[in-house]
C-alpha atoms as a PDB file:
ATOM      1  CA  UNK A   1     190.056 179.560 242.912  1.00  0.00           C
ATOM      2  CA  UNK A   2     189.132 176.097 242.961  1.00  0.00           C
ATOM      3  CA  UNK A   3     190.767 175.086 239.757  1.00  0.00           C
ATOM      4  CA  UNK A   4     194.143 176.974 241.203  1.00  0.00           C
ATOM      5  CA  UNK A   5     193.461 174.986 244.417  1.00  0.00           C
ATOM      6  CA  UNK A   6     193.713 171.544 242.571  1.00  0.00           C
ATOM      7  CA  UNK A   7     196.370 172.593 240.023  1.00  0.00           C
ATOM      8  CA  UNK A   8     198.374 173.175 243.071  1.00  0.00           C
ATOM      9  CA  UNK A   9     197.475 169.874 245.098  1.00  0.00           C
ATOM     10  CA  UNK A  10     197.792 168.273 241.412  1.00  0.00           C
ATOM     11  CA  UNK A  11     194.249 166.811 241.649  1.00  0.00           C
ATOM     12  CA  UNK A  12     191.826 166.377 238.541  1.00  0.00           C
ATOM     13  CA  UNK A  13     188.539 167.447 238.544  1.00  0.00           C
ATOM     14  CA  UNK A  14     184.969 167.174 236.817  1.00  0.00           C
ATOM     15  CA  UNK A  15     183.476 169.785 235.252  1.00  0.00           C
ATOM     16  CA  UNK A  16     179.852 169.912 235.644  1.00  0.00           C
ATOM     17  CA  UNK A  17     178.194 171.123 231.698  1.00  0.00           C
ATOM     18  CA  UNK A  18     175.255 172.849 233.425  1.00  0.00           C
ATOM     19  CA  UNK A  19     177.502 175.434 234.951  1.00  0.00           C
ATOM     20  CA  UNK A  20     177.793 176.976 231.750  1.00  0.00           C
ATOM     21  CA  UNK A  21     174.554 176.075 230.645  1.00  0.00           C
ATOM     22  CA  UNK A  22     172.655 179.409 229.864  1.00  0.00           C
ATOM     23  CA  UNK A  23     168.973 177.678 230.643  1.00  0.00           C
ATOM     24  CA  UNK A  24     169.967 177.271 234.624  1.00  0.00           C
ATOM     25  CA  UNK A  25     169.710 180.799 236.141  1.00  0.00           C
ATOM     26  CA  UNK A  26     173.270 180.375 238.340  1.00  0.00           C
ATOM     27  CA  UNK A  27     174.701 179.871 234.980  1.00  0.00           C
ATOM     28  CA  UNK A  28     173.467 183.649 234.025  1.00  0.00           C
ATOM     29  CA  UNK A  29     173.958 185.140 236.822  1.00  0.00           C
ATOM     30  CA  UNK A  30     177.755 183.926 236.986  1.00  0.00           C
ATOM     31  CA  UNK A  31     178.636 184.010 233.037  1.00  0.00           C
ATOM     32  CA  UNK A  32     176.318 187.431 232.500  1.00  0.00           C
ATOM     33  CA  UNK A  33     175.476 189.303 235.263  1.00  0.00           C
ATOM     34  CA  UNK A  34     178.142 189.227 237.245  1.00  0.00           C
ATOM     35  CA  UNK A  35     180.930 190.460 234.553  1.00  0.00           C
ATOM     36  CA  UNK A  36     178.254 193.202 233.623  1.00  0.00           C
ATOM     37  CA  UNK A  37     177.745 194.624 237.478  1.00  0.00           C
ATOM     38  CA  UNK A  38     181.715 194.161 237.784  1.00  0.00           C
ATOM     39  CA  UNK A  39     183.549 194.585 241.502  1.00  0.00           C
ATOM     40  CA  UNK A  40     181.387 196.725 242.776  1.00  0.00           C
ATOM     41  CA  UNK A  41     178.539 194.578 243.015  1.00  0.00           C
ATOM     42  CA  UNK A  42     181.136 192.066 244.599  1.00  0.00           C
ATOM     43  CA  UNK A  43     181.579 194.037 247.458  1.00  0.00           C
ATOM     44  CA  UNK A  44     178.252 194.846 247.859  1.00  0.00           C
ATOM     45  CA  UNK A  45     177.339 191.616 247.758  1.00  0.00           C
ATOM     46  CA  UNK A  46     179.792 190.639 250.419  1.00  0.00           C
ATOM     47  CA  UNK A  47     179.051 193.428 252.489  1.00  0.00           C
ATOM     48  CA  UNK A  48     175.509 192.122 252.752  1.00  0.00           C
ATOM     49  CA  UNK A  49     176.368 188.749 254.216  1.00  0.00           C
ATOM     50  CA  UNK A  50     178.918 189.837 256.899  1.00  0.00           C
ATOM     51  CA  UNK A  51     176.015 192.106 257.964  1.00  0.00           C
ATOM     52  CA  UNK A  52     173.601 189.300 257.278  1.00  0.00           C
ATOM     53  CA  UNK A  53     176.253 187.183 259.852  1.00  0.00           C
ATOM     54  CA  UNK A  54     176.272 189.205 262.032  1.00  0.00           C
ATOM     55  CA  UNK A  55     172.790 189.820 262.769  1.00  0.00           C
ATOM     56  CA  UNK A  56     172.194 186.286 262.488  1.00  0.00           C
ATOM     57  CA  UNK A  57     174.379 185.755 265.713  1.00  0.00           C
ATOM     58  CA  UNK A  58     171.915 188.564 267.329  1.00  0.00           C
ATOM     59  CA  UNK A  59     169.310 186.611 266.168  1.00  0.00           C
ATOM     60  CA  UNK A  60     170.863 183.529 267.769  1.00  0.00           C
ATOM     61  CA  UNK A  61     171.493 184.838 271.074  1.00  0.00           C
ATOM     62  CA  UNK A  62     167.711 186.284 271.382  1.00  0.00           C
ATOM     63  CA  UNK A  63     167.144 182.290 270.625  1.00  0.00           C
ATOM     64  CA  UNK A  64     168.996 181.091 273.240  1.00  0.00           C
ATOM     65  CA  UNK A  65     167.494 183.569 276.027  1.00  0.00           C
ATOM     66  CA  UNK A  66     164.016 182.532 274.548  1.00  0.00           C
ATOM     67  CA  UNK A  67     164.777 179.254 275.388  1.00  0.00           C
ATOM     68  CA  UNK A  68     166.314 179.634 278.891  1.00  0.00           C
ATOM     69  CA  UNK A  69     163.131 181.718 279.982  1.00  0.00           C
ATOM     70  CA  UNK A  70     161.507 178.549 278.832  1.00  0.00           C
ATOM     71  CA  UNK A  71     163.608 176.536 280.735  1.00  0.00           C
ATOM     72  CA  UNK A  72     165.282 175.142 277.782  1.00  0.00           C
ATOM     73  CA  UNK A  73     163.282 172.348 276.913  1.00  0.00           C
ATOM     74  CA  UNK A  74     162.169 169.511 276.817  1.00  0.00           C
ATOM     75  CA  UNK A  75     158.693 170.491 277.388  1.00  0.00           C
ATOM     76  CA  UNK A  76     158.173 174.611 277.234  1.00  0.00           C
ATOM     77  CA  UNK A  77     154.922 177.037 278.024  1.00  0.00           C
ATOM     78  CA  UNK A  78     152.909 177.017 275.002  1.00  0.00           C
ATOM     79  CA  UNK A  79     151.582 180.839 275.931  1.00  0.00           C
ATOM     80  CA  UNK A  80     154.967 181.833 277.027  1.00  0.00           C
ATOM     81  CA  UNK A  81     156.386 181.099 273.776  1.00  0.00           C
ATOM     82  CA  UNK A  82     153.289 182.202 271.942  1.00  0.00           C
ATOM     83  CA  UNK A  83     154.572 185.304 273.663  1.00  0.00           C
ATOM     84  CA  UNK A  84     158.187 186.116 271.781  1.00  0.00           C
ATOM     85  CA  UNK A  85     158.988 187.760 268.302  1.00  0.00           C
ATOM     86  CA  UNK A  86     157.323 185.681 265.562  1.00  0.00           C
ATOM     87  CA  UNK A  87     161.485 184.683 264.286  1.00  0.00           C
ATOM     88  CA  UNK A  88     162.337 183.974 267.832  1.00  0.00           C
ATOM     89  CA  UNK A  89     159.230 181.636 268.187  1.00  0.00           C
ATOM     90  CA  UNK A  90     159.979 179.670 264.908  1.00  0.00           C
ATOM     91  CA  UNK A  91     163.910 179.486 265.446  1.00  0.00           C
ATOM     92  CA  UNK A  92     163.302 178.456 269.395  1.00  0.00           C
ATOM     93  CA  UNK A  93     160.774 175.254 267.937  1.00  0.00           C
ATOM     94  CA  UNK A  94     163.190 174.372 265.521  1.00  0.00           C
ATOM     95  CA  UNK A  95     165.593 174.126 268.147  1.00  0.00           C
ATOM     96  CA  UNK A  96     163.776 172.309 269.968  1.00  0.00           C
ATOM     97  CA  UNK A  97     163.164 169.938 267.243  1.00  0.00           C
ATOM     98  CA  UNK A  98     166.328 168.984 266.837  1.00  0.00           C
ATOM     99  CA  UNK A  99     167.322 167.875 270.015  1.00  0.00           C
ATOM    100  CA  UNK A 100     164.169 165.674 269.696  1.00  0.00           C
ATOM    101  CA  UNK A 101     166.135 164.569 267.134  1.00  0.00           C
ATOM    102  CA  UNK A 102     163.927 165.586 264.064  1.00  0.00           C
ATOM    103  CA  UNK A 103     163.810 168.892 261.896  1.00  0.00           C
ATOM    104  CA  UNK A 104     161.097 171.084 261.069  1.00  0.00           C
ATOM    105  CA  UNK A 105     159.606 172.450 257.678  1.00  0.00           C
ATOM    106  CA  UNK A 106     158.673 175.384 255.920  1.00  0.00           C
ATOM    107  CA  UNK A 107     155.831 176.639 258.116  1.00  0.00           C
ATOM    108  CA  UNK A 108     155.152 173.351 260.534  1.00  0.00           C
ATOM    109  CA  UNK A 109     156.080 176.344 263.575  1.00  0.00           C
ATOM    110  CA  UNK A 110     153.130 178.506 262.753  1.00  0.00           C
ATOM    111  CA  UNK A 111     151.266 175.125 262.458  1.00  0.00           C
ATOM    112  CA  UNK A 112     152.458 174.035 266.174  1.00  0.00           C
ATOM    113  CA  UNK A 113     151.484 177.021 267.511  1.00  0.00           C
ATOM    114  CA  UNK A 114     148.138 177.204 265.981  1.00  0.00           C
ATOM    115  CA  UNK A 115     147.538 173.882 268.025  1.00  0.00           C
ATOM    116  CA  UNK A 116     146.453 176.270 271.236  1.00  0.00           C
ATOM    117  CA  UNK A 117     147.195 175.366 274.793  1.00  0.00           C
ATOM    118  CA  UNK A 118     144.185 174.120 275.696  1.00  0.00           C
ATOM    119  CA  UNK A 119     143.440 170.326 276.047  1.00  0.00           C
ATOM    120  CA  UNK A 120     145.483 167.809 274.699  1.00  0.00           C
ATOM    121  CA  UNK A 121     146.176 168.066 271.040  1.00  0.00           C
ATOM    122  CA  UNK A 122     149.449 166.506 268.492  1.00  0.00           C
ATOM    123  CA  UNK A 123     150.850 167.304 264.877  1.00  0.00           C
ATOM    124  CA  UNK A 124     152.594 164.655 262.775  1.00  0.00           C
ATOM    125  CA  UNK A 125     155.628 165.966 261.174  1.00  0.00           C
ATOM    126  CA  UNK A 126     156.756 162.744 259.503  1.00  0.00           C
ATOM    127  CA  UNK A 127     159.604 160.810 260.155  1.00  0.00           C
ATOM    128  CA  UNK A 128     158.415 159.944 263.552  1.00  0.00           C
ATOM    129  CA  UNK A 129     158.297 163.325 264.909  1.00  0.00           C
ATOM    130  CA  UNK A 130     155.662 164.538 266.560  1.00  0.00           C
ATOM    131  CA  UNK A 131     154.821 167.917 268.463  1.00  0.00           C
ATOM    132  CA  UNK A 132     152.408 167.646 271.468  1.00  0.00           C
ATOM    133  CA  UNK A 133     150.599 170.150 273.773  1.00  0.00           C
ATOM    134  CA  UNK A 134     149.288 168.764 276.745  1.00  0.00           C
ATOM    135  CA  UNK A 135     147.557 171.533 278.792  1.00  0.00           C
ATOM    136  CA  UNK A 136     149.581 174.073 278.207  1.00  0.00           C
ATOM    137  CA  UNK A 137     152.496 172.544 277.386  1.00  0.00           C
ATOM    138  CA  UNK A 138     154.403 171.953 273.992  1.00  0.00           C
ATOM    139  CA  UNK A 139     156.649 169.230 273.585  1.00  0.00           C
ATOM    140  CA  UNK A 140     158.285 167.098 271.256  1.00  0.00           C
ATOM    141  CA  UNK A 141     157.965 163.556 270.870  1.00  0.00           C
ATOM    142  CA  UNK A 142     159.937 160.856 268.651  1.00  0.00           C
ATOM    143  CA  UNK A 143     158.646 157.146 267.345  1.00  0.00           C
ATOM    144  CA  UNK A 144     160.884 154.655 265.470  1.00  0.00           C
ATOM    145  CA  UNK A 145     160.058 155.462 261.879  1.00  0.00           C
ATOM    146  CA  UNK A 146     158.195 152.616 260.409  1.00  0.00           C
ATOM    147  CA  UNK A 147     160.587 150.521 257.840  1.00  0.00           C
ATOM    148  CA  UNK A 148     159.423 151.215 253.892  1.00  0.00           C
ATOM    149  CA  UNK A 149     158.198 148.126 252.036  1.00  0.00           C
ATOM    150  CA  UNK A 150     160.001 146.143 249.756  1.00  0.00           C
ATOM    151  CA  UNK A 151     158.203 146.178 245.977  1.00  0.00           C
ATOM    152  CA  UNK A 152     156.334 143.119 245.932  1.00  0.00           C
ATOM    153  CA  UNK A 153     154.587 141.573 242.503  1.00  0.00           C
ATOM    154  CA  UNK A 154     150.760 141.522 242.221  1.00  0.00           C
ATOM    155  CA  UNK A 155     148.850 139.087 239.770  1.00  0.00           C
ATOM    156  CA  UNK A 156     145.800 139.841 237.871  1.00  0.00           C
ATOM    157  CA  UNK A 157     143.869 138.030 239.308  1.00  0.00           C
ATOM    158  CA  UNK A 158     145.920 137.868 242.566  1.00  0.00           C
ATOM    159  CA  UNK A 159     146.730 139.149 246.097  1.00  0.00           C
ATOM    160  CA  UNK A 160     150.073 140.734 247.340  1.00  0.00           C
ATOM    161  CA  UNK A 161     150.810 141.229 250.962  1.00  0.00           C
ATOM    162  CA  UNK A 162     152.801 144.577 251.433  1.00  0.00           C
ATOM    163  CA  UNK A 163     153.855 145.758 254.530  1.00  0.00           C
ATOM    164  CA  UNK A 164     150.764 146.147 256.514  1.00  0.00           C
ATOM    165  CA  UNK A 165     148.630 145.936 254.343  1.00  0.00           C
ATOM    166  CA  UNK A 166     146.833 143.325 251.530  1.00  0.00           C
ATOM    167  CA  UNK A 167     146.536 144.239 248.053  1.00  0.00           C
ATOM    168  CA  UNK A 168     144.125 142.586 245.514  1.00  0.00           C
ATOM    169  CA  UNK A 169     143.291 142.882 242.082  1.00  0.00           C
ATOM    170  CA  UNK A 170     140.103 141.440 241.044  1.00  0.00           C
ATOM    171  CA  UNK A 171     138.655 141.315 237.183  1.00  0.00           C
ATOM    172  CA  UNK A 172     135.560 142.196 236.485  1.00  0.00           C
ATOM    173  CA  UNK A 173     135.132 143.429 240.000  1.00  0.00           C
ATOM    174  CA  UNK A 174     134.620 147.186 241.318  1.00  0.00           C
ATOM    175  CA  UNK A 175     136.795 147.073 243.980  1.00  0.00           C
ATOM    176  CA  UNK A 176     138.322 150.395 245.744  1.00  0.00           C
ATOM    177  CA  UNK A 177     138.448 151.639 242.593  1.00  0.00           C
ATOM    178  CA  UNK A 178     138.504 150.319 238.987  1.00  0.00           C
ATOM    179  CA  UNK A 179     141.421 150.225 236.324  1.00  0.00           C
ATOM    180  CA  UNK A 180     141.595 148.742 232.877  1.00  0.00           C
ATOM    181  CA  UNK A 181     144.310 148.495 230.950  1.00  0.00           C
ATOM    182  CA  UNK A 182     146.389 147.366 233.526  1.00  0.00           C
ATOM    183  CA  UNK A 183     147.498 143.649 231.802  1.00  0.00           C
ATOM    184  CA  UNK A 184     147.980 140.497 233.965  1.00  0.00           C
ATOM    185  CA  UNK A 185     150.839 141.541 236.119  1.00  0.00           C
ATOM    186  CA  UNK A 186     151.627 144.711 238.617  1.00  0.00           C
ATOM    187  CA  UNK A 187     154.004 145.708 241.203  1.00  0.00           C
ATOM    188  CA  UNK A 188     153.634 147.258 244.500  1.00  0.00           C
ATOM    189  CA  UNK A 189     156.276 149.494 245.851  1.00  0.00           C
ATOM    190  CA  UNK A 190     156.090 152.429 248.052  1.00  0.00           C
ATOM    191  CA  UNK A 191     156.422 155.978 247.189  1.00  0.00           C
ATOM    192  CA  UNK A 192     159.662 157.522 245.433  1.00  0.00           C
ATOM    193  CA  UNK A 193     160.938 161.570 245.673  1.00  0.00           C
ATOM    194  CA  UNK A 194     159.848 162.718 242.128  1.00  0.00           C
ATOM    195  CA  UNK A 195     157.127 160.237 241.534  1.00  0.00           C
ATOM    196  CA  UNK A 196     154.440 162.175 239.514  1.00  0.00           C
ATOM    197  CA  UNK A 197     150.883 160.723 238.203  1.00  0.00           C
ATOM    198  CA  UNK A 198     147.560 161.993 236.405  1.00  0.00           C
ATOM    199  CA  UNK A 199     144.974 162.235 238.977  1.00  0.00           C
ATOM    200  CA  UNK A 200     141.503 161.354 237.823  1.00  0.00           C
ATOM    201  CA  UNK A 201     139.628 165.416 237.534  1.00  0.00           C
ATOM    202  CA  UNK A 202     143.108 167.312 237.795  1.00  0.00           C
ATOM    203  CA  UNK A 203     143.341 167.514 234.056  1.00  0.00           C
ATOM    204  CA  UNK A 204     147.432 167.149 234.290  1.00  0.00           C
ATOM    205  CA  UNK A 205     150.492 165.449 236.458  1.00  0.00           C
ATOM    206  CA  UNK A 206     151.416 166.292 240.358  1.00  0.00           C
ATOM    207  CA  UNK A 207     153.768 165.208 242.382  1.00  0.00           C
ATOM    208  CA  UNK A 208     152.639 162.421 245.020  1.00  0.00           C
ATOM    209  CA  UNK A 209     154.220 164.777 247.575  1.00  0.00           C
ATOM    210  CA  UNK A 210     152.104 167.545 246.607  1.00  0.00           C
ATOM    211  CA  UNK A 211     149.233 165.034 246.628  1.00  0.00           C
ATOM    212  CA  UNK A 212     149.770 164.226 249.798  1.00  0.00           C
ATOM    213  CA  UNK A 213     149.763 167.183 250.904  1.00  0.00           C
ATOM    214  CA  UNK A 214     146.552 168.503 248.998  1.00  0.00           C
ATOM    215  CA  UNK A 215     144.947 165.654 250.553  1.00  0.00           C
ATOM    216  CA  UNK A 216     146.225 165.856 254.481  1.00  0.00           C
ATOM    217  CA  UNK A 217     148.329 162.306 254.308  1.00  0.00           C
ATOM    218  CA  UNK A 218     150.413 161.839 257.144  1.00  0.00           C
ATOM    219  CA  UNK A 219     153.806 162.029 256.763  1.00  0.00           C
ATOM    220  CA  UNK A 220     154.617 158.825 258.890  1.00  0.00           C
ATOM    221  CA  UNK A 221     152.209 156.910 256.773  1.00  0.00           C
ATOM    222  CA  UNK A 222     153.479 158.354 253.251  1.00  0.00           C
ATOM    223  CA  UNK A 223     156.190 155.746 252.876  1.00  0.00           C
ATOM    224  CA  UNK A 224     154.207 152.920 253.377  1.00  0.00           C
ATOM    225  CA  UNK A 225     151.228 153.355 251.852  1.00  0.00           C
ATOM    226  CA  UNK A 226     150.860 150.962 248.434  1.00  0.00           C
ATOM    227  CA  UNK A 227     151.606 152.369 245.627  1.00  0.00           C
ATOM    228  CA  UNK A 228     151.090 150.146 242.360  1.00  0.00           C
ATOM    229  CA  UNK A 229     152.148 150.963 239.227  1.00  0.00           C
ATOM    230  CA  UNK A 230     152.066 149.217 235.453  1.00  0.00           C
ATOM    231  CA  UNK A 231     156.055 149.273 233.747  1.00  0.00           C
ATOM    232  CA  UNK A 232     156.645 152.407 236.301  1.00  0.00           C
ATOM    233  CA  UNK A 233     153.671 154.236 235.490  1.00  0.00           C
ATOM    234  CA  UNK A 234     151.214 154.788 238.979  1.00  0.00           C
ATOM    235  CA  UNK A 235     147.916 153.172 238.038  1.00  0.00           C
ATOM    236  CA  UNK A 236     146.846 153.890 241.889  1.00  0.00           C
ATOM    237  CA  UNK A 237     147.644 154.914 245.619  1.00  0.00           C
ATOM    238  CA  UNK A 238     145.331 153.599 247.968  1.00  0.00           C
ATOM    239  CA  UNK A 239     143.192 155.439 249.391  1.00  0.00           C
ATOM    240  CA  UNK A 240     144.643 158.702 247.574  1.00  0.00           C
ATOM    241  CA  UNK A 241     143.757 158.576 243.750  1.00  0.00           C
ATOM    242  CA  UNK A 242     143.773 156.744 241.038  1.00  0.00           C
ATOM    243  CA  UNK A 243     145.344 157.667 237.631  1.00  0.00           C
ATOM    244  CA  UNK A 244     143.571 159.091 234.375  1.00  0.00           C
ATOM    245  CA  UNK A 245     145.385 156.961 232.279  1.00  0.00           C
ATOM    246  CA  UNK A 246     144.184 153.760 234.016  1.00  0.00           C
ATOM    247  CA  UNK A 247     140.633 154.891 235.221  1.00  0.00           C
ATOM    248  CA  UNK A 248     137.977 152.540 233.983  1.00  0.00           C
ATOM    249  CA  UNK A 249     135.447 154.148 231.379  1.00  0.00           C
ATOM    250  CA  UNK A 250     133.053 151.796 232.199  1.00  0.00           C
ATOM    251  CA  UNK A 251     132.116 148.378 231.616  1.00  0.00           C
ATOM    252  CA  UNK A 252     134.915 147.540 229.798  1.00  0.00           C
ATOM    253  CA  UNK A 253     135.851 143.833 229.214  1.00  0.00           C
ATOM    254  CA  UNK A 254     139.626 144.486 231.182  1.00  0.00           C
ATOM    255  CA  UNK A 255     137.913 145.928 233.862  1.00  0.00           C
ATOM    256  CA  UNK A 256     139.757 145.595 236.995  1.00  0.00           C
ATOM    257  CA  UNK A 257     139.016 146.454 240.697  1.00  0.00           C
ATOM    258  CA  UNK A 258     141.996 147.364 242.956  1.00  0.00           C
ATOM    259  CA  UNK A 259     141.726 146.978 247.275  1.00  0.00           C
ATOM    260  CA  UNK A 260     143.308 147.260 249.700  1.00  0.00           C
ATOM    261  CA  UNK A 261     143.059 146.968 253.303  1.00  0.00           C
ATOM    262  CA  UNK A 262     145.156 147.640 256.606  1.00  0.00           C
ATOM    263  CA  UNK A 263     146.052 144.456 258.290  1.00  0.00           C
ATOM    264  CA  UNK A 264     145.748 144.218 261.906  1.00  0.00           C
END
C-alpha cells in the first residue's frame, strides 16, 4: 500500500534491507507467517485491536473519573488513589506526570505508591521529575534538568575540570581506584545510550544504564557523572565501577590512580 501510495504521488523511496532480513523476527512474521496463517488470521488480528480500542477508551474514561474524584491534580490523596483498580492507579499517575511535564517508566507507579502517605518522602525519576508525598499527599514536581558536560581531555599526570566536578589522574598513586594501561592521555565525557563496559567481578559487559540501575544511581545525576574512557573504551565511572580491562593487578610500574570529587 505504501509503494502504490508513492507510485501514485510519483515519490521515490528507500528500502530498508532488514525488512527482508530473516534474522529480525518482523521480517518472519511478515515474509513467513503471515502468508502461511493467510486472511483469516488478518481478520482476526484486526478484530482484536478494534476490541482492544475500544476498551482502551473504557479504560480511559475510568481514568478520567479517577482523576476528577481526585480533584484532578496537581496534588491528589495518596490513600484515595491507593484506593482504585491497580490500571486505573498507574494510568491516573502517568497522567499526572505529564502535565508535570515529564513521563513515567515501566513500573516507577508501583514505585510511587510504595512511597506510603505518611511523612514526607520523594522519588527521582530523572530528567528533573520528581514525585513527592507530603502527608498524605502525592504530587509531582519538576527541576531544570542539569546541562550534560562537554568531553574534556585529561593528562596523565593531570587534572580536568568537568562539569561539577574535578578529575585527576595520578601515577603511581591509589587514588579512587587504580588503572594501568591507560597511556598518557584520557578523555572525560558523560554517559552515551548504548555505552557498555566490563565491570571488575561481573565476569562480562553491561550496559551503564543497567549499571545504574543495579547500583541505585539517580537518574538526574546519570548524565553528568564522569565518565573516562581510553580510544572509546570506559576505563572508569566515578563512583560506579571501574573496568576489567583497565583494573590494576597490582604494583605495576603504569599504575595509575583515578579521583574525583564534587565541587562545591
Amino acid at each position: 500500500d505504501t509503494r502504490a501510495w508513492c507510485r501514485a504521488a510519483g515519490l521515490d523511496w528507500r528500502e530498508d534491507l532488514s525488512n527482508d532480513d530473516p534474522r529480525f523476527a518482523r521480517a518472519r512474521i511478515r515474509h513467513e507467517a503471515m502468508p502461511a496463517l493467510g486472511e483469516r488470521a488478518e481478520g482476526a488480528i484486526a478484530e482484536t485491536a478494534r476490541q482492544l480500542r475500544e476498551e482502551a477508551d473504557v479504560l480511559e474514561a475510568a481514568v478520567e473519573a479517577a482523576l476528577e474524584e481526585l480533584g484532578g491534580g496537581p496534588g491528589v490523596s495518596a490513600s484515595v488513589l491507593g484506593r482504585q483498580l491497580p490500571a486505573v492507579r498507574r494510568l491516573a499517575l502517568r497522567r499526572l506526570a505529564e502535565q508535570a511535564g515529564g513521563e513515567l517508566g515501566a513500573g516507577e507507579a508501583d514505585q510511587i505508591l510504595a512511597l506510603g502517605g505518611r511523612g514526607s518522602k520523594s522519588l527521582d525519576l530523572g530528567g528533573g521529575l520528581r514525585a513527592v508525598v507530603e502527608y498524605g499527599t502525592l504530587r509531582f514536581t519538576r527541576a531544570p534538568e542539569e546541562a550534560v558536560p562537554d568531553p574534556v581531555a585529561l593528562t596523565v599526570p593531570g587534572r580536568a575540570r568537568f562539569g561539577s566536578w574535578e578529575v585527576e589522574a595520578t601515577p603511581g598513586a591509589p587514588g579512587d581506584v587504580s588503572v594501568a594501561g591507560v597511556g598518557g592521555g584520557l578523555t572525560v565525557r558523560a554517559w552515551r545510550e548504548g555505552d557498555r563496559m566490563r565491570p571488575v567481578g561481573l565476569g562480562g559487559t553491561k550496559t551503564l544504564q543497567d549499571l545504574f540501575t543495579d547500583r541505585k544511581v539517580p537518574r538526574s545525576l546519570r548524565h553528568t557523572l564522569p565518565v573516562v574512557v581510553r580510544d572509546n573504551e570506559i576505563v572508569w565511572v566515578a563512583g560506579v565501577a571501574v573496568d576489567e580491562r583497565f583494573a590494576a593487578p597490582g604494583d605495576g610500574g603504569d599504575l595509575v590512580g583515578l579521583s574525583a570529587r564534587a565541587l562545591a
